[in-house]
N, C-alpha and C. Protein backbone atom coordinates (compact mmCIF):
# COMPACT_ATOMS: atom_id res chain seq x y z
N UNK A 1 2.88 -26.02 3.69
CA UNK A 1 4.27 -26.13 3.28
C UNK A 1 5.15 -25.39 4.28
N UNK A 2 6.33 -25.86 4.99
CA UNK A 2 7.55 -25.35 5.56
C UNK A 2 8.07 -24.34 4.76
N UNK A 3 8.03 -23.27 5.35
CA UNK A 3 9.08 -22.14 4.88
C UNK A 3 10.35 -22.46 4.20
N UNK A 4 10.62 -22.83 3.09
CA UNK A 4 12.03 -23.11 2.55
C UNK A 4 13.56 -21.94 3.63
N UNK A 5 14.40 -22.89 4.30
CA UNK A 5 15.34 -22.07 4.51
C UNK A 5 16.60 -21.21 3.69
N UNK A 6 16.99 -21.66 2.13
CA UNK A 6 17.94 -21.20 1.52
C UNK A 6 16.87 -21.40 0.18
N UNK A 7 17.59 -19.91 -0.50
CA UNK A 7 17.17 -20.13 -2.12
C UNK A 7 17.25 -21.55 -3.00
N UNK A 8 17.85 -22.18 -2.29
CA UNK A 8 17.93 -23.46 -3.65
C UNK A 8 17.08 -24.21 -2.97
N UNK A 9 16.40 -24.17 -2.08
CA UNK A 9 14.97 -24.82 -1.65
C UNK A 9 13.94 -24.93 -2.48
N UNK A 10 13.81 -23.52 -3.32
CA UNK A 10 12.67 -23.30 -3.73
C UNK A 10 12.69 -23.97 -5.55
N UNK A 11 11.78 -24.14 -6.18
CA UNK A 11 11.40 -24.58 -7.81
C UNK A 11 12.60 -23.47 -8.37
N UNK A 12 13.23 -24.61 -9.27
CA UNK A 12 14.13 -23.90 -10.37
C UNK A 12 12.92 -22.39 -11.06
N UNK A 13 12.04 -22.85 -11.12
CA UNK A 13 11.32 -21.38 -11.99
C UNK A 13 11.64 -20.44 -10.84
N UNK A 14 11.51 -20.36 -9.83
CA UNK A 14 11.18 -19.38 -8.61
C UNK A 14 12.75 -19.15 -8.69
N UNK A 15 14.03 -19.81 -8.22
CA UNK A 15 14.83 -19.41 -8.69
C UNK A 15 15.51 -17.83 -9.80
N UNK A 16 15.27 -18.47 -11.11
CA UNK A 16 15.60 -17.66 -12.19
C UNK A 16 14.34 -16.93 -11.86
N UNK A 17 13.52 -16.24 -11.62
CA UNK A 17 12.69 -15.46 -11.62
C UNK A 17 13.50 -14.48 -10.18
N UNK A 18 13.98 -14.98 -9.20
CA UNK A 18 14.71 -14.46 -7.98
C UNK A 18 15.94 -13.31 -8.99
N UNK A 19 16.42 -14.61 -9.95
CA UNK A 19 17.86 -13.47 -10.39
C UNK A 19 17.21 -12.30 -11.76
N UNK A 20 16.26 -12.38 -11.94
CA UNK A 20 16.05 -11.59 -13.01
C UNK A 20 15.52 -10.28 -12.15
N UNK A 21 14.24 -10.50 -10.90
CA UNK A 21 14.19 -9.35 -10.31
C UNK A 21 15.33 -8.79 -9.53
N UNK A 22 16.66 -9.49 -9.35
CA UNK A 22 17.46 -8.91 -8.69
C UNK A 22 18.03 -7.94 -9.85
N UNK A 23 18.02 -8.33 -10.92
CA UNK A 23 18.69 -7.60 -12.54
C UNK A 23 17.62 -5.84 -12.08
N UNK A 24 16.12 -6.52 -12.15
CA UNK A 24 15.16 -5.07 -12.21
C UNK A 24 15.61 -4.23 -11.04
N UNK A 25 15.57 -5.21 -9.78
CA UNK A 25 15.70 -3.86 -8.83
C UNK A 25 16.95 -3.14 -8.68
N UNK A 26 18.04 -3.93 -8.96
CA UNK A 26 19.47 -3.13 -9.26
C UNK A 26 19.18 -2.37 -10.15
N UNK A 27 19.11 -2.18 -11.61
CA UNK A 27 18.31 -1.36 -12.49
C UNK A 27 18.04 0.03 -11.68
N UNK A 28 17.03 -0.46 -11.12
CA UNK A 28 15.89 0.74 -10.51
C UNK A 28 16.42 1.46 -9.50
N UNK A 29 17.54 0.82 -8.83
CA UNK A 29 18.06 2.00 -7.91
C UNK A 29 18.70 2.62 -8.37
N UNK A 30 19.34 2.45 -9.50
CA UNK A 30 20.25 3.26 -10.20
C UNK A 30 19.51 4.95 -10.51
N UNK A 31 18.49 4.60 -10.72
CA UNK A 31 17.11 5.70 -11.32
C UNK A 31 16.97 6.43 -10.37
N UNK A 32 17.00 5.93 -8.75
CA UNK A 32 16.92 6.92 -7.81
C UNK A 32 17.98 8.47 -7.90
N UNK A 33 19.59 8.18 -7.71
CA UNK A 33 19.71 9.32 -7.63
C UNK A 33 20.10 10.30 -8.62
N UNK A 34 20.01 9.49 -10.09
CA UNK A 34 19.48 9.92 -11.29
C UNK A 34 18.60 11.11 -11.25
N UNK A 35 17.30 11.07 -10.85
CA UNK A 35 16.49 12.07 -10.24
C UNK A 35 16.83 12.51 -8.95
N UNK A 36 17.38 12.16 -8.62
CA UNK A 36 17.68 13.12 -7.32
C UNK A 36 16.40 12.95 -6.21
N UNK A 37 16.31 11.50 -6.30
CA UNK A 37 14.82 11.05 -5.02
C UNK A 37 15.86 10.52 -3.76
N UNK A 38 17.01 10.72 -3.64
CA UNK A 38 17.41 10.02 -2.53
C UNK A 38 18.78 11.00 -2.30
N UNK A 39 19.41 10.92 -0.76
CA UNK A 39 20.74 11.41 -0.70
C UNK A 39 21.34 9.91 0.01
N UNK A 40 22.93 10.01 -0.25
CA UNK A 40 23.70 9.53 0.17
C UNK A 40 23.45 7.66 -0.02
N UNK A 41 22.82 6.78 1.24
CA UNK A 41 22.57 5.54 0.90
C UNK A 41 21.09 5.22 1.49
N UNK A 42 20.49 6.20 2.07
CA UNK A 42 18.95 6.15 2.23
C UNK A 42 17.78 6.04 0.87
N UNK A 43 17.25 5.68 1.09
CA UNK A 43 16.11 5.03 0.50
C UNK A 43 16.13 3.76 -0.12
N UNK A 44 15.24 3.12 -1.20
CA UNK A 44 15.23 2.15 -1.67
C UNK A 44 14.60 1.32 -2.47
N UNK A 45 14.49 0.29 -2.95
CA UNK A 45 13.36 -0.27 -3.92
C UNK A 45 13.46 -1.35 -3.98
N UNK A 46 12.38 -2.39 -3.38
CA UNK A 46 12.33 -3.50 -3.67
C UNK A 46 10.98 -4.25 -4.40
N UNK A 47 11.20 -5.79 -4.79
CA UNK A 47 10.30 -5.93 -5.62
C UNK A 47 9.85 -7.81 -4.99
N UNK A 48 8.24 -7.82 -5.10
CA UNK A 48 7.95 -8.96 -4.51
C UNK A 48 8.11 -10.14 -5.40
N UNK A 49 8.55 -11.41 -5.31
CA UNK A 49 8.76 -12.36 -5.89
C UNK A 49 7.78 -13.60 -5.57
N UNK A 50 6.73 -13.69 -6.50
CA UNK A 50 5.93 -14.86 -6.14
C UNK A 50 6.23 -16.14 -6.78
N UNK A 51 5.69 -17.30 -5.54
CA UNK A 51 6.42 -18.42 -5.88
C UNK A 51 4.86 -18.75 -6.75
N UNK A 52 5.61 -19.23 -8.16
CA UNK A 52 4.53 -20.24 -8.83
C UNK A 52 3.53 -20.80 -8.43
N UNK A 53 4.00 -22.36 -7.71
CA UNK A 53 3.28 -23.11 -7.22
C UNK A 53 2.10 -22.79 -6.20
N UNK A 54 2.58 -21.39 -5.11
CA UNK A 54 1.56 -21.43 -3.84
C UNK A 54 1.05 -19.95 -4.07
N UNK A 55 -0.58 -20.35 -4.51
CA UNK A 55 -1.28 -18.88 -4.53
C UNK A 55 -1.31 -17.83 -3.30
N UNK A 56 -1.45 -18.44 -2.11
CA UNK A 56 -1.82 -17.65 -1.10
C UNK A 56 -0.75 -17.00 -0.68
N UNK A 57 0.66 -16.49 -1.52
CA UNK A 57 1.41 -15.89 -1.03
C UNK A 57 2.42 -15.89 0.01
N UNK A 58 1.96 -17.20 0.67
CA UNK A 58 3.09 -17.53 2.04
C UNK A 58 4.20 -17.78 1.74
N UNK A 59 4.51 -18.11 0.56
CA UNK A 59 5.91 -18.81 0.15
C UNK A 59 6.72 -17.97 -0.70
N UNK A 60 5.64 -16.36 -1.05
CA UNK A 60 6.81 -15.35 -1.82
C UNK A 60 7.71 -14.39 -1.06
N UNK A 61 8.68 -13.93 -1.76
CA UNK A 61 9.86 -13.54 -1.34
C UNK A 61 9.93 -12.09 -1.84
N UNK A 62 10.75 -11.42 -1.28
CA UNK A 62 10.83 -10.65 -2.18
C UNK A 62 12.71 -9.58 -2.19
N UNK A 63 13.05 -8.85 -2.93
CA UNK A 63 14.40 -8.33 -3.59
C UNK A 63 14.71 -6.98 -2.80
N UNK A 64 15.38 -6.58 -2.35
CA UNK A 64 15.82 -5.59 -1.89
C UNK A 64 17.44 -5.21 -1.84
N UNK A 65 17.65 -3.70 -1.70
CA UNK A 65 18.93 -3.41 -1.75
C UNK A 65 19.96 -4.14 -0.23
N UNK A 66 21.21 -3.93 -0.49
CA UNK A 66 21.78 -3.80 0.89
C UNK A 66 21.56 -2.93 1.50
N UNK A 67 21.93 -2.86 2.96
CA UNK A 67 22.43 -2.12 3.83
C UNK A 67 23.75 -1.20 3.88
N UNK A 68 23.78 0.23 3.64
CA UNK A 68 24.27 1.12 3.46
C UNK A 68 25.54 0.82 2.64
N UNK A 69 24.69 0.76 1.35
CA UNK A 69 25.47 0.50 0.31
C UNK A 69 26.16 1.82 -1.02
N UNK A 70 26.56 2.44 -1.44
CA UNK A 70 26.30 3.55 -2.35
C UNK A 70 25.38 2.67 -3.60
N UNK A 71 24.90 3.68 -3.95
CA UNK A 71 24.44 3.10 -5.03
C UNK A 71 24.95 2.65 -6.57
N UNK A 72 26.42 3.26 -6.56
CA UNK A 72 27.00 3.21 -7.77
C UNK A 72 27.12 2.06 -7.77
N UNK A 73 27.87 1.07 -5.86
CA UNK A 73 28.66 0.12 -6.37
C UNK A 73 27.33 -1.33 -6.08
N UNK A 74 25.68 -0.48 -6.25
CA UNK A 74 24.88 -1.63 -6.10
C UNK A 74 24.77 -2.53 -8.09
N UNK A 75 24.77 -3.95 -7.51
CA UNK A 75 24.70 -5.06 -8.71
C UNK A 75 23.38 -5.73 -8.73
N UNK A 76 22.82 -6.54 -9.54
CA UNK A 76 22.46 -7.79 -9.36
C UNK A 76 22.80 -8.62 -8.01
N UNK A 77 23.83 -8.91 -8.32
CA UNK A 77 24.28 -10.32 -7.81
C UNK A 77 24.44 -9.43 -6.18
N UNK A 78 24.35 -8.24 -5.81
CA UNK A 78 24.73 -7.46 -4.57
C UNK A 78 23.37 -7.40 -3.80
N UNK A 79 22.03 -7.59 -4.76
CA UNK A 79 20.83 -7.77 -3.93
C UNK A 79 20.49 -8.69 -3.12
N UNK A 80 19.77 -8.40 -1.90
CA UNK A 80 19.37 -9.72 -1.07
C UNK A 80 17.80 -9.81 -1.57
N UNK A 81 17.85 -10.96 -0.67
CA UNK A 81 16.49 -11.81 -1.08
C UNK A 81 16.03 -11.95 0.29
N UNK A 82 14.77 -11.39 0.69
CA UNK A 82 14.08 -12.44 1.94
C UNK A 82 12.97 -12.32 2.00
N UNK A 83 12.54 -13.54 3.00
CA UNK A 83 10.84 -13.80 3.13
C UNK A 83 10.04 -12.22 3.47
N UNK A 84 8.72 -12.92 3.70
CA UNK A 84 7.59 -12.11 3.63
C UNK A 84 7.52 -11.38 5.02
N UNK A 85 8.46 -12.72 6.13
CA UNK A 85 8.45 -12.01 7.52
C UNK A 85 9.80 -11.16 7.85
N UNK A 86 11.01 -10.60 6.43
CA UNK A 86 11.60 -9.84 6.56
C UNK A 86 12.66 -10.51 6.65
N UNK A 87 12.98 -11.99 6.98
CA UNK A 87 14.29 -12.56 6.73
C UNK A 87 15.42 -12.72 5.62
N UNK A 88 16.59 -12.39 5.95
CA UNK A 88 17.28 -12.60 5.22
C UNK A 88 17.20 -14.40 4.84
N UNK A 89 17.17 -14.32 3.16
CA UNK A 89 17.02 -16.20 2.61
C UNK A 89 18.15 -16.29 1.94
N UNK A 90 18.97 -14.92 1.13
CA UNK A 90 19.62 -14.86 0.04
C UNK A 90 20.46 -13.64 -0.02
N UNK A 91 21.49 -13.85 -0.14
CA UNK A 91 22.88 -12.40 0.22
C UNK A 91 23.69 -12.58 1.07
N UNK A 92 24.92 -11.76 0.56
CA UNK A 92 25.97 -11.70 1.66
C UNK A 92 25.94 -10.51 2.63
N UNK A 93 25.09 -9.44 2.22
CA UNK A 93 25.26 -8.31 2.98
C UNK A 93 24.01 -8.33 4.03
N UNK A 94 23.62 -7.51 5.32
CA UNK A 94 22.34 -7.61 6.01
C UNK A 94 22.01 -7.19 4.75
N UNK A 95 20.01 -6.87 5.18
CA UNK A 95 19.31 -6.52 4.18
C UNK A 95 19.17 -4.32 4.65
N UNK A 96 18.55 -4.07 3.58
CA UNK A 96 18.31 -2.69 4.12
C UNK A 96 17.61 -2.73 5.27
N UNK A 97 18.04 -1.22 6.27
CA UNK A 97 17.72 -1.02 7.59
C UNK A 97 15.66 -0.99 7.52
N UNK A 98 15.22 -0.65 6.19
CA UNK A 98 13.76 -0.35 5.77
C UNK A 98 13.15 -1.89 5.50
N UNK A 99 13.80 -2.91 5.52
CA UNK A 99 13.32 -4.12 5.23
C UNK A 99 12.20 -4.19 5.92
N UNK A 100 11.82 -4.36 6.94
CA UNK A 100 10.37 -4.67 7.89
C UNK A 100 9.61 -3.55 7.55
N UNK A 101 9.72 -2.45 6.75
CA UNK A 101 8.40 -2.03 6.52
C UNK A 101 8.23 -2.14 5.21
N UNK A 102 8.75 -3.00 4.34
CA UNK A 102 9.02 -3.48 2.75
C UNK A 102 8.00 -4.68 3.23
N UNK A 103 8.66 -5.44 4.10
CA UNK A 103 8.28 -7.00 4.66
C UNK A 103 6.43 -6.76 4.66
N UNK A 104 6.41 -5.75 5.78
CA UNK A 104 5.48 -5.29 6.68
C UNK A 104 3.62 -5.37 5.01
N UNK A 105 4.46 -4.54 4.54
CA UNK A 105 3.88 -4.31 3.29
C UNK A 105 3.12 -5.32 2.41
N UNK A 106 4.22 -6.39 1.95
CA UNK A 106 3.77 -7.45 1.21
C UNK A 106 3.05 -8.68 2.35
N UNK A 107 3.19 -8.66 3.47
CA UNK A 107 2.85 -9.63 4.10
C UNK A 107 1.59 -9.37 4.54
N UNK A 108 0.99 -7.62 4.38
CA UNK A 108 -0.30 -7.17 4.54
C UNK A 108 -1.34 -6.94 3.15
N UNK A 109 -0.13 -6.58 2.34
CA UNK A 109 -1.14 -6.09 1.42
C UNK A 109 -0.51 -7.21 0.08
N UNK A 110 -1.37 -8.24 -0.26
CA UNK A 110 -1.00 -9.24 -1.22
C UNK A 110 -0.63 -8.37 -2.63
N UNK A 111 -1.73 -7.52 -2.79
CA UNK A 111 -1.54 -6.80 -4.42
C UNK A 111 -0.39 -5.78 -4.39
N UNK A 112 0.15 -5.91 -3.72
CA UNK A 112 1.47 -4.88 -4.11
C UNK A 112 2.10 -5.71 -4.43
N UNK A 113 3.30 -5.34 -5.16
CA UNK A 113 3.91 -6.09 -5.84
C UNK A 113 5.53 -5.09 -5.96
N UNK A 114 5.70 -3.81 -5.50
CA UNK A 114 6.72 -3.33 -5.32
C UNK A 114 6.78 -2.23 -4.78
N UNK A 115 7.95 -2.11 -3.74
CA UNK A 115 7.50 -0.86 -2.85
C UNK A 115 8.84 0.16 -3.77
N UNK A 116 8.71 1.77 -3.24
CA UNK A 116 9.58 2.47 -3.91
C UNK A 116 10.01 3.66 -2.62
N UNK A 117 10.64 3.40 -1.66
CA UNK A 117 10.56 4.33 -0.20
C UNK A 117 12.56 5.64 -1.09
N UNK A 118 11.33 6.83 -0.96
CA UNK A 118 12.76 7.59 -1.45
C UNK A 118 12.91 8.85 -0.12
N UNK A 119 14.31 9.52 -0.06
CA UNK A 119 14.05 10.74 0.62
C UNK A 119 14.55 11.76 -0.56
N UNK A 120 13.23 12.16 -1.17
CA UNK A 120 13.89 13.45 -2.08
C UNK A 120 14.02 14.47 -1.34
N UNK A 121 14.57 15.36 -1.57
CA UNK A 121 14.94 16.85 -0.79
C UNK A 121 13.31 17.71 -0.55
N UNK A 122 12.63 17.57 -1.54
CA UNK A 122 11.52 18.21 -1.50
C UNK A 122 10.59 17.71 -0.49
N UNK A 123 10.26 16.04 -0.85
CA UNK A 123 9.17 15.31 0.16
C UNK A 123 9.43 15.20 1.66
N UNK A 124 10.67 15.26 1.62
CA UNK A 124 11.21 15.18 2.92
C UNK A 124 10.91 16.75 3.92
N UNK A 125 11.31 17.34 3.14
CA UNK A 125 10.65 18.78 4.10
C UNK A 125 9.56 18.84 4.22
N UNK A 126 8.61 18.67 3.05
CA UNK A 126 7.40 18.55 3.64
C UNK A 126 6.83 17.61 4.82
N UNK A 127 7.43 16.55 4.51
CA UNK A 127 7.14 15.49 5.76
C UNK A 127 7.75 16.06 6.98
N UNK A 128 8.63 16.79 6.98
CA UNK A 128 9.25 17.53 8.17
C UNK A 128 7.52 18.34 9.09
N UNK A 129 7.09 18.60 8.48
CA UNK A 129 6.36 19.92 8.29
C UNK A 129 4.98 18.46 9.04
N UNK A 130 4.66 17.76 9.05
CA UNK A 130 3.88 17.15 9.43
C UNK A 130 2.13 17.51 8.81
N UNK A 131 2.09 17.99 7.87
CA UNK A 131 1.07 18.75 7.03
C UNK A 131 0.74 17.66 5.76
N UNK A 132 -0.95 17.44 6.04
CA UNK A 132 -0.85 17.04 4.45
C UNK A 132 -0.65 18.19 3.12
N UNK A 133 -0.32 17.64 2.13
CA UNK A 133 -0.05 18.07 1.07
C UNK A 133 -1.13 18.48 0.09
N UNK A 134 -1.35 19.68 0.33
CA UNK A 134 -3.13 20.10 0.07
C UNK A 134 -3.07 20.24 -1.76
N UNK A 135 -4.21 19.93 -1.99
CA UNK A 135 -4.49 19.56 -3.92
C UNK A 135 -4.97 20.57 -4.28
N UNK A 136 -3.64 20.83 -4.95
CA UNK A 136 -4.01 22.86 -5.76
C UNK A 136 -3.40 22.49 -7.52
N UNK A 137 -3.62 21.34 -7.92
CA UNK A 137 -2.98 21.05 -9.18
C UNK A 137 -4.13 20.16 -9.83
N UNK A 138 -4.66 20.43 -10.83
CA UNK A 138 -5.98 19.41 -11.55
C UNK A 138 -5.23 18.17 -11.67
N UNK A 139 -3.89 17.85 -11.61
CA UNK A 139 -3.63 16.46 -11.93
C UNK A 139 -3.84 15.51 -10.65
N UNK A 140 -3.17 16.48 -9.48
CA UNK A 140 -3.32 16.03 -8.35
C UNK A 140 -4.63 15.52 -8.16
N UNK A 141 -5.76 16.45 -8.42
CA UNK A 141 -6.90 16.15 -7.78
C UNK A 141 -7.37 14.96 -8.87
N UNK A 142 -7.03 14.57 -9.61
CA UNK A 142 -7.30 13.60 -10.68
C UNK A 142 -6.76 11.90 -9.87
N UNK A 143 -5.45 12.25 -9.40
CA UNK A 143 -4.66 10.96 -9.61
C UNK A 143 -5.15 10.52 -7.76
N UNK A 144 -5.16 11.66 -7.06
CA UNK A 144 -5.27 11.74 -5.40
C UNK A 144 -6.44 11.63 -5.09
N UNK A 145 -7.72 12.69 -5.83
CA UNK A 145 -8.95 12.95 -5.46
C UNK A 145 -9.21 13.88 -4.32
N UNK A 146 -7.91 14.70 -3.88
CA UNK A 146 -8.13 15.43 -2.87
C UNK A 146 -6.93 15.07 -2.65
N UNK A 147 -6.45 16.16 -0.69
CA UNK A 147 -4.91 16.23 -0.13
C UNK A 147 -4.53 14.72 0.13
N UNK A 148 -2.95 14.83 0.27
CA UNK A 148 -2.60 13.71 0.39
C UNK A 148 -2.19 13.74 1.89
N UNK A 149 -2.18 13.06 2.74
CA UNK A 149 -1.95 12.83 3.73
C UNK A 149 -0.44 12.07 4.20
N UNK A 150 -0.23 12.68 5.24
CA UNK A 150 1.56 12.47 4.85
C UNK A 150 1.54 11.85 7.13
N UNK A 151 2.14 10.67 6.42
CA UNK A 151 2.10 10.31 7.98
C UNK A 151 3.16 10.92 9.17
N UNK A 152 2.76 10.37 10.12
CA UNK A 152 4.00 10.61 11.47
C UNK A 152 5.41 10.46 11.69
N UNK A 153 6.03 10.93 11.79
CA UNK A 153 7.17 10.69 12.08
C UNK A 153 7.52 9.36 12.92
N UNK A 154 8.60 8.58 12.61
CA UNK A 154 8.80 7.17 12.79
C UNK A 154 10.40 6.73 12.56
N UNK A 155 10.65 6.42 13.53
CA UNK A 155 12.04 5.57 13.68
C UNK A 155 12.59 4.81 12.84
N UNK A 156 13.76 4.50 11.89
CA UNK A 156 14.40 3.35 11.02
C UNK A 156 14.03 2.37 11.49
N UNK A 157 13.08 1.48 10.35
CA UNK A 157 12.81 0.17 9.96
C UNK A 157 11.01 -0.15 10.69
């Protein structure tokens, strides 16, 4: 199957399933600085959208915020939509500057199904610090199985 170029390409189900995760992930950013996981218009949350018809994933999409947007004035109808190789399919705004490693994500790893990239004040220093995050908490060592490993430092997107 050809890559559909615009949302109304795709099955009316795939459609309304597009505007309902745009409902969740607007939702969910709201939650970010609620907790206080993000400053200013960095970070983000998007969510993968599989098309019905094609199992192997080539044809899902998935929801993400805009590009340096506040979050108060993020909507529904303000989310973009794009393919698996990071294209914008759906929105008026670019997509977030983090899109290709959202993209990067679902186009590698089929079973994800939603990424959640935040800069809280806390994780972020530690990631400063280039150190894994050593397991001194029984829950940790429960949920982790040991330190967590905190990657390299890396350029937007």
């Amino acid at each position: 199957m050809n890559q559909p170029r615009i949302l109304a390409d795709y099955p009316q189900s795939m459609q309304d399933e597009v505007a309902t995760v745009r409902q969740i992930v607007a939702d969910l950013h709201a939650e970010l600085p609620r907790y206080e996981l993000v400053v200013w218009t960095a970070g983000n949350v998007s969510q993968r959208v599989r098309h019905p018809e094609i199992a192997d994933g080539s044809a899902d999409l998935f929801v993400i915020k805009p590009s340096g947007v506040a979050y108060d004035e993020l909507t529904a109808q303000s989310m973009v939509v794009c393919t698996l190789d990071g294209k914008l399919l759906d929105g008026t705004r670019a997509p977030s500057s983090d899109t290709a490693a959202h993209a990067y994500t679902y186009e590698h790893m089929p079973q994800v199904g939603g990424v959640v990239h935040t800069h809280s004040t806390y994780a972020t220093a530690w990631a400063a610090r280039g150190e894994e995050i050593p397991c001194v908490l029984t829950m940790m060592a429960d949920e982790f199985g040991g330190p967590i490993p905190v990657g390299p430092f890396a350029i937007i997107g």
